[in-house]
Every structure is written in C-alpha cells, then in structure tokens.
Protein backbone atom coordinates (compact mmCIF):
# COMPACT_ATOMS: atom_id res chain seq x y z
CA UNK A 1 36.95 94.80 -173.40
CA UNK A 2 36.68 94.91 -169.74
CA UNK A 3 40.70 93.80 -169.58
CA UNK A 4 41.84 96.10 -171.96
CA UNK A 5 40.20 98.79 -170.12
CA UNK A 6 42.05 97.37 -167.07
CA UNK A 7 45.15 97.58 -168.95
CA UNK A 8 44.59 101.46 -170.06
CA UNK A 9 43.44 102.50 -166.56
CA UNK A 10 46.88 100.38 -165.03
CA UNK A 11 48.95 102.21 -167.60
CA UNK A 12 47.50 105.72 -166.86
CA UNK A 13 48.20 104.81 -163.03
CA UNK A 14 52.07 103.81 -163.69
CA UNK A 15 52.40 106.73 -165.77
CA UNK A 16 50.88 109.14 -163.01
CA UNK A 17 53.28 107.69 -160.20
CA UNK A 18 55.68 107.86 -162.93
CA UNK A 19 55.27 111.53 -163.31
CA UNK A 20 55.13 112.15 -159.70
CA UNK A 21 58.20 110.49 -158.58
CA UNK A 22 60.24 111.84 -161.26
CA UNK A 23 58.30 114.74 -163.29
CA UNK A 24 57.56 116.96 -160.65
CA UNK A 25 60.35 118.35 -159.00
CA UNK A 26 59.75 121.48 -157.25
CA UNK A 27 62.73 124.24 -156.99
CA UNK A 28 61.36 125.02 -153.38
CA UNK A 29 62.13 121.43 -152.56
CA UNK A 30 66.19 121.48 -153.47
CA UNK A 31 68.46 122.36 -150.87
CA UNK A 32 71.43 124.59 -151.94
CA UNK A 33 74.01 123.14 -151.23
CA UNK A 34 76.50 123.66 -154.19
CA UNK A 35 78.92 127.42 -154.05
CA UNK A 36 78.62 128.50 -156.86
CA UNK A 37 80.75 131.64 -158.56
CA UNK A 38 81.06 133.47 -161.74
CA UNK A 39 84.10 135.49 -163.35
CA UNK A 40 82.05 138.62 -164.16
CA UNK A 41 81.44 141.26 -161.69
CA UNK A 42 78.51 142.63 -160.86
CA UNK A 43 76.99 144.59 -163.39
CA UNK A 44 79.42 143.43 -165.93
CA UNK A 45 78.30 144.07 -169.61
CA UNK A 46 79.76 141.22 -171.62
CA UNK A 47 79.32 140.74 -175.33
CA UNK A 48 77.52 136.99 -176.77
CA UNK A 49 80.02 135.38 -179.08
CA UNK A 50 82.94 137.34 -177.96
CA UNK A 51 83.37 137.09 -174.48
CA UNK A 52 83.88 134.17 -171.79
CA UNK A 53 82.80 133.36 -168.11
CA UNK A 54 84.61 131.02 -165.75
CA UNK A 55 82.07 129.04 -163.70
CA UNK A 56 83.38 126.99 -160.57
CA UNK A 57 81.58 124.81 -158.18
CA UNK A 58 82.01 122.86 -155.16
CA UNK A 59 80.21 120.88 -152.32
CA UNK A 60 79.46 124.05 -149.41
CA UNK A 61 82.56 123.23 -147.31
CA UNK A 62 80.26 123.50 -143.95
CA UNK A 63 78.06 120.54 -145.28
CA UNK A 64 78.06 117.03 -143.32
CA UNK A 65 80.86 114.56 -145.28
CA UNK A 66 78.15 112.42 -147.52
CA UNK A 67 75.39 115.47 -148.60
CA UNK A 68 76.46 114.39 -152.28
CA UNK A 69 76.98 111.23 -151.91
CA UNK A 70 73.92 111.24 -154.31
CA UNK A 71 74.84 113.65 -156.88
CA UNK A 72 76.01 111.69 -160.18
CA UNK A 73 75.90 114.72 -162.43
CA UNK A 74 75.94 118.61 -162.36
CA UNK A 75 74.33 121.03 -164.56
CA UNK A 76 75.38 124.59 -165.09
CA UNK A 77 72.83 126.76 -166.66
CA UNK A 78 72.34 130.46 -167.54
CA UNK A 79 69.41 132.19 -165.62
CA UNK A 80 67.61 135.18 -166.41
CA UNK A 81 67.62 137.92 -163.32
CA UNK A 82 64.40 139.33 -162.17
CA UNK A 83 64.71 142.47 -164.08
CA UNK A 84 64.88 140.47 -167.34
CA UNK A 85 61.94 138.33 -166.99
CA UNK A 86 59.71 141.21 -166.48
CA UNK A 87 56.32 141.34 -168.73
CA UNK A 88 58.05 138.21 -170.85
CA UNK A 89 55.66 135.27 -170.15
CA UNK A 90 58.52 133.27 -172.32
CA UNK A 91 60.92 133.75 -169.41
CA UNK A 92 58.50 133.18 -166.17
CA UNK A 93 59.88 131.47 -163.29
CA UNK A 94 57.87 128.49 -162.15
CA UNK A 95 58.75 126.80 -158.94
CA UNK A 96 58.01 123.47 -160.86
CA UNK A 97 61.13 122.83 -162.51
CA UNK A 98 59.76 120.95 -165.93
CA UNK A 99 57.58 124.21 -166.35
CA UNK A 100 60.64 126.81 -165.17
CA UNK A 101 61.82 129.30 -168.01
CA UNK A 102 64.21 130.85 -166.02
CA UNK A 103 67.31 129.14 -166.92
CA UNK A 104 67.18 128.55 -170.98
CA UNK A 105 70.90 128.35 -171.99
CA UNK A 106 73.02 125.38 -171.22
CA UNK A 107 76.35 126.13 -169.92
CA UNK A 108 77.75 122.56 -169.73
CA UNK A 109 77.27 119.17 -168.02
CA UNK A 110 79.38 117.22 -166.06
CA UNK A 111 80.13 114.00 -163.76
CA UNK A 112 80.01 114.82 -160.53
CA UNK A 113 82.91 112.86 -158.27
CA UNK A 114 81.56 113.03 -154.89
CA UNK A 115 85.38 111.54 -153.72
CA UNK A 116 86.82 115.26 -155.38
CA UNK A 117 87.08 117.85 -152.76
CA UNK A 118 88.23 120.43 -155.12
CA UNK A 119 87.06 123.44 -156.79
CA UNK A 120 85.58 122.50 -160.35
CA UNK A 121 85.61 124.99 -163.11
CA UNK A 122 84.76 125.44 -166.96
CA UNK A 123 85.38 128.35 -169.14
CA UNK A 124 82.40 129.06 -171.24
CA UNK A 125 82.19 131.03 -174.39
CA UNK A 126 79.06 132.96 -174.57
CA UNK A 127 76.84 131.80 -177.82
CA UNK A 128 75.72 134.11 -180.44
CA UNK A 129 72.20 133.59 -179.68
CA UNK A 130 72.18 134.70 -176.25
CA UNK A 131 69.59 137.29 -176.19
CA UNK A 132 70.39 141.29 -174.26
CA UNK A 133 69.40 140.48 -170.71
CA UNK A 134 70.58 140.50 -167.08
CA UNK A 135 71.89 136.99 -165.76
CA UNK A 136 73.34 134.76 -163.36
CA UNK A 137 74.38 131.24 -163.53
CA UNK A 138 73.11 128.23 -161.61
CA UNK A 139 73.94 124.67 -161.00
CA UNK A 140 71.91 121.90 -160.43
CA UNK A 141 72.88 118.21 -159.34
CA UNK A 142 71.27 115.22 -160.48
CA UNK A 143 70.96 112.09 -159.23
CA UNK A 144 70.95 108.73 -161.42
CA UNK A 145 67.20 109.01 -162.27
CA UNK A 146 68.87 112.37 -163.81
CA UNK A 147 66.31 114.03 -161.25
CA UNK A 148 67.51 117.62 -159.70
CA UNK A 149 68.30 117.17 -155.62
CA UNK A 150 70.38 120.49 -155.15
CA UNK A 151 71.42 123.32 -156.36
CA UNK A 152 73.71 126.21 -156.24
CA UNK A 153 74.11 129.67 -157.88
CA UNK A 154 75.97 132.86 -158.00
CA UNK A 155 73.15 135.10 -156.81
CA UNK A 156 71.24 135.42 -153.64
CA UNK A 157 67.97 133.80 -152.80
CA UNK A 158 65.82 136.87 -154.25
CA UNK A 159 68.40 136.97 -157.34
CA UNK A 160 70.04 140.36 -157.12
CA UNK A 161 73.10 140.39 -156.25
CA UNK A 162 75.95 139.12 -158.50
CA UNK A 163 74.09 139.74 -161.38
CA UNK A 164 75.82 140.34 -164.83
CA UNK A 165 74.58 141.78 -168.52
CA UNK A 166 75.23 140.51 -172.40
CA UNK A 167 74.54 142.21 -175.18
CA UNK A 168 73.84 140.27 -177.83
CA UNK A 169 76.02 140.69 -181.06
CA UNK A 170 74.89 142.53 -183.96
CA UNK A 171 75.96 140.24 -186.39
CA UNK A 172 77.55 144.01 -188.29
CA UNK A 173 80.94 144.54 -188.71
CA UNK A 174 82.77 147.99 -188.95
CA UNK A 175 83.85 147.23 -192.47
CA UNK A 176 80.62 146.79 -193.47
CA UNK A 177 78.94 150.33 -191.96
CA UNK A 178 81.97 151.92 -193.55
CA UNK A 179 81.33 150.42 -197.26
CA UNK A 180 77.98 151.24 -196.58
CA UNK A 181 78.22 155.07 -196.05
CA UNK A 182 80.36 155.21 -198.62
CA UNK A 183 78.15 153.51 -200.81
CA UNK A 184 75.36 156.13 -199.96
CA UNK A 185 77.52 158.96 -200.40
CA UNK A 186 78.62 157.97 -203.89
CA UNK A 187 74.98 157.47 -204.85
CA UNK A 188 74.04 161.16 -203.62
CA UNK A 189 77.07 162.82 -205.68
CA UNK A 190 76.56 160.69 -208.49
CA UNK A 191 72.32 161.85 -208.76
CA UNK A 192 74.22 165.36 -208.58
CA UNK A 193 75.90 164.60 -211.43
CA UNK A 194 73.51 162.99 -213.05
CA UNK A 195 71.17 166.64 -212.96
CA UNK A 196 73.73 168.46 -213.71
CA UNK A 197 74.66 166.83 -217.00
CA UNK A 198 71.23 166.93 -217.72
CA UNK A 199 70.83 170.52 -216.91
CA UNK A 200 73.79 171.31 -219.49
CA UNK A 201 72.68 169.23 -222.19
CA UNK A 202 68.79 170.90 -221.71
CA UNK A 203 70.41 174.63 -222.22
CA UNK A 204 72.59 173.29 -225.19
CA UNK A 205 69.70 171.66 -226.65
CA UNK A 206 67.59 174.98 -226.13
CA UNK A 207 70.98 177.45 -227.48
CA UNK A 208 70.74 175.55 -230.58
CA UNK A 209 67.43 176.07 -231.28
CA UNK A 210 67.36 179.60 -230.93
C-alpha cells in the first residue's frame, strides 16, 4: 500500500512538472518577434464564406541572425479585437495561453524554415462559421515540444489598430426571398378570391330563395 501510494504521489509530481514546463505558457512571456500583415484594411467589412485574406509572415528583419533558430512550426490564428470580446465570457482573453479565448479560428499551420529569409504567405478563405465580429490575425511559433516561444500579429500591442470586420453569411439567397414574397403575395390574392366567391355564391344562394 505504502508503494503504491509512492507511485500515485511520484506520478502526480511528474505530471505537475509536466504541466509546468509545457502547460503553462504565458502570452506575457513570448517575445514578438514575427511581422505579421493582413490583406484587409482597416475597418474592412468582409463576408465569411465568400471572401479571402492574404496572411504573410517573416522573422523582424532587425532581430539578431539565430532568434528562430528554435521555431519548428508557425501558427496563424484569427483573434477577436477588444471591441468583440466585450460582455462575452466565451471570448475572454487570458494571459495563460491553454485558458486564452481570444484566438478561436485556425487559419493554417506550417513548417517553419529558419534557413528562409523570405516573406511567407497563405491565402485563406474565410469559413462559414465565422461568427460577425471585429478581428485581427496572429501568429505564433512553436518549438518541437509544439510549445509557443513567439509571436507576431497584425495589430498593435493594445489591439486597435489594423483591425478588420466579417459578417457572417446568412445562409439566404436572393432567389429564395424573391420566391418567398411571391409566395405570400399569391396567398393574400388567392384568400381574396377565396371571399369573394364565397360572397357571390351566399347572395345567389339567398336570390333563390326569395
């Protein structure tokens, strides 16, 4: 009893320096160190499942040679801005990053190739579910634990500048409004007929009798 007790309390101890060597990365920790841009302007309203962003990034050019020597992947995410994350617990910015809501919608991943100078860049199409909000993108580089050690993003440090809108797609089509109206209208004149047929027959009913 006594060594499996040893056992469980060894366990919870791995698991604790575990979790704080890898499970607790803070944002306020992460240098930026990636640039960072997006094709929309600022205050851009784009439309989810119609429209496209270009997102490129690069190593900050006035960086030592070796700051990513590290970096064996990048992530580029889609944030919520400030103004979107208002009064929405489900959206809260948390500076520990396993707990952050801020960024929710995967833009894509890649290798990172510390030995490529040049400007990376990926054309995403926005996806349907993309909720109506203000945004930016970000970028975050991994090591080979897969643990974030920089980032980079299109917006300033207090995220308000560069910032961009979608509105998310209705999921109705023109067509379909146009049918519809229709649709109501013929119902209307057709309960107008419908009386007055009714009316007619009533006072031919009532002629006859008399």
């Amino acid at each position: 009893m006594v060594a499996r007790g040893l056992v469980v309390v060894a366990s919870l101890l791995i698991c604790c320096l575990a979790e704080s060597c890898y499970g607790s990365v803070h944002f306020s920790s992460l240098k930026r160190t990636l640039d960072v841009t997006a094709s929309p302007k600022q205050g851009q309203v784009l439309v989810a499942g119609l429209d496209k962003i270009t997102v490129t990034w690069a190593l900050n050019k006035t960086l030592p040679a070796g700051t990513d020597s590290g970096y064996k992947t990048v992530k580029l995410k889609l944030c919520y801005a400030p103004i979107s994350q208002q009064d929405r617990a489900w959206r809260k910015t948390e500076d520990e990053l396993s707990r952050d809501k801020t960024c929710q919608y995967k833009i894509v991943t890649k290798p990172y190739d510390a030995s490529n100078k040049t400007v990376q860049r990926f054309e995403w199409l926005i996806e349907r579910d993309v909720p109506k909000a203000t945004y930016f993108a970000r970028a975050y580089a991994f090591d080979s634990n897969d643990v974030e050690v920089a980032y980079g993003q299109t917006t300033d440090a207090k995220k308000a500048a560069n910032l961009f809108e979608i509105n998310a797609i209705s999921g109705r089509h023109t067509s379909l409004d146009i049918c519809s109206i229709c649709f109501s209208a013929f119902s209307v004149v057709s309960l107008f007929v419908f009386f007055y047929i009714e009316r007619r027959k009533a006072k031919a009913s009532s002629s006859q009798q008399k």
